[in-house]
Structures are given as C-alpha cells and as structure tokens.
Protein backbone atom coordinates (compact mmCIF):
# COMPACT_ATOMS: atom_id res chain seq x y z
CA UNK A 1 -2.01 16.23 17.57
CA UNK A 2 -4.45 16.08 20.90
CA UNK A 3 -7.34 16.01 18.19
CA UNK A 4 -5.69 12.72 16.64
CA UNK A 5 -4.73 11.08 19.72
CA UNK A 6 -8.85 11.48 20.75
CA UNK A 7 -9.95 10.23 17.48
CA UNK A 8 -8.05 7.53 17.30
CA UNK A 9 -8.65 6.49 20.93
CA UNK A 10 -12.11 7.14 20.71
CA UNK A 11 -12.38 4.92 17.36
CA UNK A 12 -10.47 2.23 19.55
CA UNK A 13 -12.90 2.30 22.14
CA UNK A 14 -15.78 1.60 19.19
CA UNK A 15 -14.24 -1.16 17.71
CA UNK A 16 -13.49 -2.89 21.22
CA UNK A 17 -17.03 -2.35 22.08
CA UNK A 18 -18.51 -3.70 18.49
CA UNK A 19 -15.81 -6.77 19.60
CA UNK A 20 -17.31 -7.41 22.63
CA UNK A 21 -21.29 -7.02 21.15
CA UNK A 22 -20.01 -9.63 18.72
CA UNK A 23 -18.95 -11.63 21.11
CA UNK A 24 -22.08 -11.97 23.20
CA UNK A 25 -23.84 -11.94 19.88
CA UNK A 26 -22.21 -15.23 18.77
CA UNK A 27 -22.29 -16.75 21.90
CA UNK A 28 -25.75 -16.53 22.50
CA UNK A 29 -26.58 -18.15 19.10
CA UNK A 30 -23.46 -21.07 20.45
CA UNK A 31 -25.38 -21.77 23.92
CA UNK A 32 -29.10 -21.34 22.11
CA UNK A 33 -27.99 -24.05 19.43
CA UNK A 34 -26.00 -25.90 22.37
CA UNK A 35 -29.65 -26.12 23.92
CA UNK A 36 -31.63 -26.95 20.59
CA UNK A 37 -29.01 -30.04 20.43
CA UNK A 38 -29.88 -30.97 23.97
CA UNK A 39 -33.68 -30.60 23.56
CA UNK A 40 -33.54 -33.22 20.75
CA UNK A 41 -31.14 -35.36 21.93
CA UNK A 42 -33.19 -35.61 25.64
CA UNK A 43 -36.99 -34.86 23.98
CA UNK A 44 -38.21 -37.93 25.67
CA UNK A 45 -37.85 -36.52 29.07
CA UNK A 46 -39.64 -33.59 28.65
CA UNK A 47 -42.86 -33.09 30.15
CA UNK A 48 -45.17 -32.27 27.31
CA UNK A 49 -48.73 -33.85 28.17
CA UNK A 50 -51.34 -31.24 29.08
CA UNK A 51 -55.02 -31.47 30.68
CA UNK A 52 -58.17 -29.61 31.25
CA UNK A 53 -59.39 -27.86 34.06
CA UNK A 54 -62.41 -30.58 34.84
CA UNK A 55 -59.40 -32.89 34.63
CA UNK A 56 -56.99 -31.47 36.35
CA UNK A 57 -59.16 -31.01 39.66
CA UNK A 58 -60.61 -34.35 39.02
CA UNK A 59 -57.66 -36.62 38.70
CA UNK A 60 -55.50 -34.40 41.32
CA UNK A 61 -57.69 -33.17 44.30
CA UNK A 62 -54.30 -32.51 46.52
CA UNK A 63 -53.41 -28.80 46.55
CA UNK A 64 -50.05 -29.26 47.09
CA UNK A 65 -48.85 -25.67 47.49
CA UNK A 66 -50.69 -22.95 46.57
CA UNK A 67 -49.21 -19.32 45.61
CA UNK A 68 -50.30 -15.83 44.06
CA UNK A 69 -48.05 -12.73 43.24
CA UNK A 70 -49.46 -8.84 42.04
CA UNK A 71 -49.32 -8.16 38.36
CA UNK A 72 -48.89 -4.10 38.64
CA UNK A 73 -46.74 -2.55 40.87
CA UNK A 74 -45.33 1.10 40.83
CA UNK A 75 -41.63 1.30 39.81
CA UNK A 76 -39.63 4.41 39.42
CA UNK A 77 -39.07 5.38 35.74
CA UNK A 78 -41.21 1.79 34.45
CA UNK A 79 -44.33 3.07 32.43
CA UNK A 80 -47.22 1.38 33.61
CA UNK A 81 -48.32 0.02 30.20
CA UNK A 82 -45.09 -2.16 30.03
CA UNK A 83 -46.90 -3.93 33.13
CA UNK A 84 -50.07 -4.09 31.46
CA UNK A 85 -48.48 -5.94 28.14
CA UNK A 86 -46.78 -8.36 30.69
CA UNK A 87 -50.30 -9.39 31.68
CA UNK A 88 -50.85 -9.98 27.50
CA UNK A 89 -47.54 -12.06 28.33
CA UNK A 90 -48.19 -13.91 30.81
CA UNK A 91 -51.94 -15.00 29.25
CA UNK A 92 -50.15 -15.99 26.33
CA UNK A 93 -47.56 -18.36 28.49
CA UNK A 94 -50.39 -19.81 31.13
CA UNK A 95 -52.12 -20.77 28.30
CA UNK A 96 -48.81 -23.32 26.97
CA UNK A 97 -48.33 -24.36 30.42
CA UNK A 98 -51.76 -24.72 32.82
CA UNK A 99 -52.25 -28.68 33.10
CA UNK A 100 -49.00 -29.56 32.30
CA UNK A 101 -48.34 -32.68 33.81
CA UNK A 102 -45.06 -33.58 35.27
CA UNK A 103 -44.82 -37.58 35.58
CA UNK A 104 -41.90 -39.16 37.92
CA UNK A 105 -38.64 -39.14 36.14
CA UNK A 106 -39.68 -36.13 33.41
CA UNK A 107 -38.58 -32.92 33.31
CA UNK A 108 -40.06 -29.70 33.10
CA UNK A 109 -38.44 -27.14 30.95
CA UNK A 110 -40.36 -23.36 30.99
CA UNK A 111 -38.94 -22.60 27.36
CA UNK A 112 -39.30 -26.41 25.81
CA UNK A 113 -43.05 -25.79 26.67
CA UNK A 114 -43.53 -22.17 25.77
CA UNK A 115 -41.31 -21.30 22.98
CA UNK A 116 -39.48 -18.27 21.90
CA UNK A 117 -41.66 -15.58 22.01
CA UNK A 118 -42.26 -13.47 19.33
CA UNK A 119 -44.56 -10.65 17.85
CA UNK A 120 -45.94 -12.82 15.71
CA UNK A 121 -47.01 -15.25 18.43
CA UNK A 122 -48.67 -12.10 20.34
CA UNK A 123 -46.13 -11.24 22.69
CA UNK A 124 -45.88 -7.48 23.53
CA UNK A 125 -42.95 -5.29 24.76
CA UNK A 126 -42.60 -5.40 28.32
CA UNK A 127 -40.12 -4.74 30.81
CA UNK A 128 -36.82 -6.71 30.95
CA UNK A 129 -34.03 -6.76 33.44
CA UNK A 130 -30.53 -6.11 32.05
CA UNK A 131 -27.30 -5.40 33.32
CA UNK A 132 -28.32 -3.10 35.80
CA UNK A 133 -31.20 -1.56 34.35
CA UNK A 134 -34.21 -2.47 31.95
CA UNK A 135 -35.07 -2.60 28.56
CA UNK A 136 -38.41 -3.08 26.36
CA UNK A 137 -38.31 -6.61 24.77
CA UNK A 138 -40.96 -8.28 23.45
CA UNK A 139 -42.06 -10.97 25.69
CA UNK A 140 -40.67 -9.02 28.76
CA UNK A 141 -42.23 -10.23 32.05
CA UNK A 142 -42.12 -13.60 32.01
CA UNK A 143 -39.56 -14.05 35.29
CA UNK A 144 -42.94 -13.45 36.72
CA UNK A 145 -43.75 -16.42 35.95
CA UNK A 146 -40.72 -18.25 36.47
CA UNK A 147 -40.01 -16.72 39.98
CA UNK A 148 -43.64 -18.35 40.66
CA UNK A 149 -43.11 -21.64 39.68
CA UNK A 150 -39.62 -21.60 41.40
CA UNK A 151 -40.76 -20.60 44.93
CA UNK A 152 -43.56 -23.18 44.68
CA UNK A 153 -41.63 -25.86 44.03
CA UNK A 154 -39.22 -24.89 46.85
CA UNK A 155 -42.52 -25.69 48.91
CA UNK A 156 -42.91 -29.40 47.43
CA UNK A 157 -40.57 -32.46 46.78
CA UNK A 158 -39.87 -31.70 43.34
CA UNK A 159 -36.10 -31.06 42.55
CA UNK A 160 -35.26 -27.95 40.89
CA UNK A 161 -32.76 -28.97 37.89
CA UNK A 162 -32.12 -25.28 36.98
CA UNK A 163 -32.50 -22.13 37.78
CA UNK A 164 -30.40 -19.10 36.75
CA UNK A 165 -30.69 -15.75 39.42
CA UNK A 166 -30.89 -12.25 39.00
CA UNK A 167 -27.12 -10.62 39.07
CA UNK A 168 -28.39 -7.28 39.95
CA UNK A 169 -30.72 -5.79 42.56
CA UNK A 170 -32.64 -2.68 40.43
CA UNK A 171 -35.25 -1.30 42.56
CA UNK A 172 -35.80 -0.95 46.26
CA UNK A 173 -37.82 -3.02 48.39
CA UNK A 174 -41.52 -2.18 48.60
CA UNK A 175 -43.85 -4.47 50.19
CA UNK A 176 -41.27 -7.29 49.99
CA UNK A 177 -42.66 -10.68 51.47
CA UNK A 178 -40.55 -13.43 50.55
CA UNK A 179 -36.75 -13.56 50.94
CA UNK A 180 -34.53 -11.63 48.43
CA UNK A 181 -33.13 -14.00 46.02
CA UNK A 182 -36.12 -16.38 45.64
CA UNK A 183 -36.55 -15.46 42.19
CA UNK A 184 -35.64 -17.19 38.88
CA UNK A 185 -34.50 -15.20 35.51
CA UNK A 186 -34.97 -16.46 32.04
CA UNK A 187 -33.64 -15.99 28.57
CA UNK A 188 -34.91 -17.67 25.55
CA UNK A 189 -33.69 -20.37 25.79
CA UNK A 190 -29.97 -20.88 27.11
CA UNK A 191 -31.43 -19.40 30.84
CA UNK A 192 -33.96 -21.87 31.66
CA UNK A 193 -36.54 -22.83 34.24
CA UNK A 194 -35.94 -26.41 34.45
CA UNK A 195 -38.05 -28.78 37.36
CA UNK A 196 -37.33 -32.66 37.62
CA UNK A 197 -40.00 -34.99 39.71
CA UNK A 198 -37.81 -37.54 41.37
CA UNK A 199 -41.03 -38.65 43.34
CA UNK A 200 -43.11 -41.52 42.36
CA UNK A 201 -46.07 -40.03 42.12
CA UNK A 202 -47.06 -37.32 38.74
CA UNK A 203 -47.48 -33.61 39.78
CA UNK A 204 -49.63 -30.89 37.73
CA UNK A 205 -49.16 -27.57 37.44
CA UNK A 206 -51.92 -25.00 37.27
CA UNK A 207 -51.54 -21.53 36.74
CA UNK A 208 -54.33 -18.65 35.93
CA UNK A 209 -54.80 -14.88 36.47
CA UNK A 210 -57.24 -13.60 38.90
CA UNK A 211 -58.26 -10.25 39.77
CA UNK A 212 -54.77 -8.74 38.87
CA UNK A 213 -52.80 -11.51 40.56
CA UNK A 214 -50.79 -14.09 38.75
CA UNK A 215 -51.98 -17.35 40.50
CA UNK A 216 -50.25 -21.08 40.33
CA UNK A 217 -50.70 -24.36 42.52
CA UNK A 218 -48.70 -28.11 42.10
CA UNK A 219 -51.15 -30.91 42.69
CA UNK A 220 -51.09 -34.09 42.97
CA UNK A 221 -53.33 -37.13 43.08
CA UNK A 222 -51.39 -38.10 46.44
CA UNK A 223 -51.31 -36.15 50.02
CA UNK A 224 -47.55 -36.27 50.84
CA UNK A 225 -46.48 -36.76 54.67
CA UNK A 226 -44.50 -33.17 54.93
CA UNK A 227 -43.85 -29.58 54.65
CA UNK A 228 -41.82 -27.25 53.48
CA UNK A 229 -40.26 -24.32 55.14
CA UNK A 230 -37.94 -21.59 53.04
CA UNK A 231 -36.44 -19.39 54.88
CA UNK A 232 -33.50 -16.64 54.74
CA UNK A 233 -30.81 -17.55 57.09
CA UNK A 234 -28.27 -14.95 56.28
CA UNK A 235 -29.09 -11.12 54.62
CA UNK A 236 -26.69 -8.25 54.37
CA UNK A 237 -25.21 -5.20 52.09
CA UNK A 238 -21.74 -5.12 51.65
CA UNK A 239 -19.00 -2.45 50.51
CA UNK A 240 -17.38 -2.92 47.51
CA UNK A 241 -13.77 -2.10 47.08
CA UNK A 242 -14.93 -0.19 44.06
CA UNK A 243 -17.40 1.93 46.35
CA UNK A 244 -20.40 0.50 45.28
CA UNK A 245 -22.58 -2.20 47.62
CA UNK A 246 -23.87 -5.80 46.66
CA UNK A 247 -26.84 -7.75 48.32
CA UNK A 248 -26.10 -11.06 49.67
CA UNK A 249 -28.60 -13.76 51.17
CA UNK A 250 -28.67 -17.17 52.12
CA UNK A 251 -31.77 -18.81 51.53
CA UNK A 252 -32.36 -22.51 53.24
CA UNK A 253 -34.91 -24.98 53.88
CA UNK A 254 -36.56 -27.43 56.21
CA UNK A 255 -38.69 -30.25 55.73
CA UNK A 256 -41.02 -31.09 58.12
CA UNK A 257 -42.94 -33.85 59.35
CA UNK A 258 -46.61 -32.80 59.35
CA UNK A 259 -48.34 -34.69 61.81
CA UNK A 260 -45.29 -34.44 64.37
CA UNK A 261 -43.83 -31.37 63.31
CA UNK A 262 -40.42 -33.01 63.59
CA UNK A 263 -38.03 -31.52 61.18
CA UNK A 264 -36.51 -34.31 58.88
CA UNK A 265 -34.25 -32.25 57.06
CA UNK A 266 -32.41 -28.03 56.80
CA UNK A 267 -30.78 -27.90 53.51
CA UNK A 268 -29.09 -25.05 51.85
CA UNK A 269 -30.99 -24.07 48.96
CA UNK A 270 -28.90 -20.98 47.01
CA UNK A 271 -26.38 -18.55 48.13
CA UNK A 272 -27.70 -14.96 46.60
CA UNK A 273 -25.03 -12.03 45.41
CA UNK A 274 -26.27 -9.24 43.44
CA UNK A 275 -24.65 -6.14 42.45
CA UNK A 276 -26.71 -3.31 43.94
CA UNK A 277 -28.07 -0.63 41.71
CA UNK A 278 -29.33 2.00 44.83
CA UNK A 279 -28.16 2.92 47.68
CA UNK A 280 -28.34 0.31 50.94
CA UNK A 281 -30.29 3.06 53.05
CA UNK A 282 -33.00 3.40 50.64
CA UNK A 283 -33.81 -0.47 51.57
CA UNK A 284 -33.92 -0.19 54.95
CA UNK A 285 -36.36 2.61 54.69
CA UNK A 286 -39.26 0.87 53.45
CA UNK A 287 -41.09 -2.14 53.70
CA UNK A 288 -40.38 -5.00 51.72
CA UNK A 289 -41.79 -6.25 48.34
CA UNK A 290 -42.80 -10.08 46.99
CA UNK A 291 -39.59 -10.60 44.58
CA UNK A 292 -42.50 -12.81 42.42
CA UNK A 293 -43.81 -9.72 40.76
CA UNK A 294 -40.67 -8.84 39.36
C-alpha cells in the first residue's frame, strides 16, 4: 500500500513537473514570436547602419564615455575554459555590433543586431546564469556584453528602452567596483538590450577586446555640456521569511553641469532585488567585484 501511495505520488510529481517544462517551453516560443512580430512591424527604427574604424574615429572624435571590464575571472565550481569560449563569444558579437551607429529617434536592439546564436554561427558553450545556478549554453557570456553597454549608457544621454536584471545573486563579491545591480541579462530574444537616442545628435558604439579586457566607448561627433554620475544610494541583505536572504540596491543618478559642476538633475535609475544564492557574511568578507564581467 505505502509502495503505491509513493509511486503514484512520485509519478504525480513527474507529470506536474513535465507540465510546468511545457509551459515555459511554449511560452518562450509565444514571447520569441511576440518579438519576431514586433521586429517587423517596427524594422524601420532599428539601428542597423555600421562603419569602419578609420570612420568611426573620423566622423566622431568625442569619446563620450569610455569603459573596460576583465574577461577571466576565478569562480568557484566555473571551469576556466567556459571563460575562454566566452571570449570566442564575445569576438563573434563585437564583430555584428562595433560601428553601429545609433541616429536620433532609432533604436538599438542587442539581439536585432546580433542574432540568435548558434553552433553553426561559431558560438561555443559558455557559462549561463539560471535560476540560481549556471548552465553550459552555447553562446553563454554575452551579459558581458550587455552589462557593458548598459552601464555606459547610464554615463551618456541616451535612454535605456529595456533592460531585463539578474533575479539571483550566484557568487560572492570579489573585486567588485561598480554598484550591484548595474548589470543587464539577456535571452535570445524575448530578454533584450534595447537603447533609444532621444538626442539630436547620432551616437556610435565601439567595442573591441584588448589584452583580456572587453573594451566599449559611445561617441559622438558633438561634445555634450554634462556628466553623468551613477551611484548606489541604498544596499542591504535582508531575511527572508523562508530563511534564506535577498540583495537589494538602489541605484540613482545625477547629471551634472560640467563647466559649473551644478547638478541639473538625481533620478532614480532601477530598484535591484535578487534572491541570494550564499550566505550574506561571505560578502562582507571580501572585496568587491565589477558586476560587467559577469
């Protein structure tokens, strides 16, 4: 009797969890299709034109902000060649989106320009964040990228359209320099990267790899009259009624005159919670890392 009662509740378990695979199975394919359908219907406000280098530097001498994260970085239980195919990775993405230029009114999407990536395309396994933990997917590593792109245009008067976060904090800080939270996940294609220039004057971006340090700039052919200052106004670790902890930040920004240093403007900029997968006391411990190299 005992033996049937476990079978059976055991084969309940399996079919709830094969329900609920299904579920996020068919819903992904619903919100990738849902984005396919957008991409056509709004195609003409995509960014899409790209230059050279000799172009690039040429036509827009204004360094606009300027930013560089580590490639490697030692992570408990990550085997270091997944880091070494997200360099492969990343190559493969600079080289659909170095030059892209961003004119007033477009739109730049991170998965419009690259595409899906696939085996075929080159793309290698490499290390992916998910629900909690990680996984090998091919293609893995490119929040990298995105978490780049996203704190530099935090630092210029482009308007961030979208941006999905992380919902869980993996690893401890090591070495941490910017503010926890100023990241930005993706997921081909529904979790997207998307940057809008409401300026009137065209942006490029330019990204590159450099002595094991994924490197990107905006420029423009304009100086503009200000600066940008992110900054974490709130941080703390909080119990859980369940007895586990989540991370919560506030991250906010001023924009400041630069030749007066008056401060025009302190706006909030995102409200970080993520559920925490280590124990708050191994944080405080160390120093902090550059959530860019994630």
């Amino acid at each position: 009797m005992g033996f049937s009662f476990k079978k059976k509740s055991i084969l309940g378990m399996n079919r709830r969890t094969m329900r609920g695979n299904l579920r996020l199975f068919l819903g992904k394919i619903y919100f990738q299709w849902k984005r396919y359908w957008v991409w056509f219907l709004e195609r003409n406000t995509f960014a899409v034109t790209r230059i050279p280098l000799q172009e690039m530097t040429f036509t827009f001498p204004i360094s606009i902000f300027k930013h560089s994260s580590p490639i490697y970085r030692k992570l408990k239980d990550v085997p270091m060649y997944l880091q070494e195919n997200k360099k492969v990775n990343l190559e493969i993405a600079i080289s659909k989106l170095d030059g892209t230029v961003l004119y007033p009114n477009q739109v730049f999407s991170f998965w419009y320009l690259v595409g899906k990536p696939t085996k075929r395309k080159g793309y290698l396994p490499g290390m992916q964040l998910r629900n909690g933990g990680f996984v090998e997917r091919t293609g893995g590593g490119l929040c990298q990228m995105a978490n780049l792109i996203y704190w530099m245009t935090l630092h210029s008067p482009l308007e961030v359209k979208e941006r999905w976060r992380h919902s869980f904090d993996i690893f401890p800080d090591s070495g941490r320099t910017l503010p926890f939270g100023s990241g930005a996940t993706l997921s081909y294609n529904y979790i997207d990267l998307q940057i809008k220039n409401t300026t009137k004057q065209p942006f490029v971006l330019h990204l590159w790899i450099e002595d094991g340090f994924l490197k990107g700039e905006w420029r423009s052919d304009v100086e503009i009259p200000f600066f940008y200052q992110v900054y974490e106004s709130y941080h703390g670790f909080h119990a859980e009624p369940w007895g586990g902890y989540t991370r919560r930040n506030t991250i906010r920004r001023k924009k400041i005159l630069k030749i007066t240093k008056e401060i025009l403007e302190d706006q909030l900029v995102t409200e970080n919670i993520a559920w925490m997968m280590y124990e708050p006391l191994l944080e405080s411990s160390g120093p902090k890392s550059d959530p860019t190299n994630s």
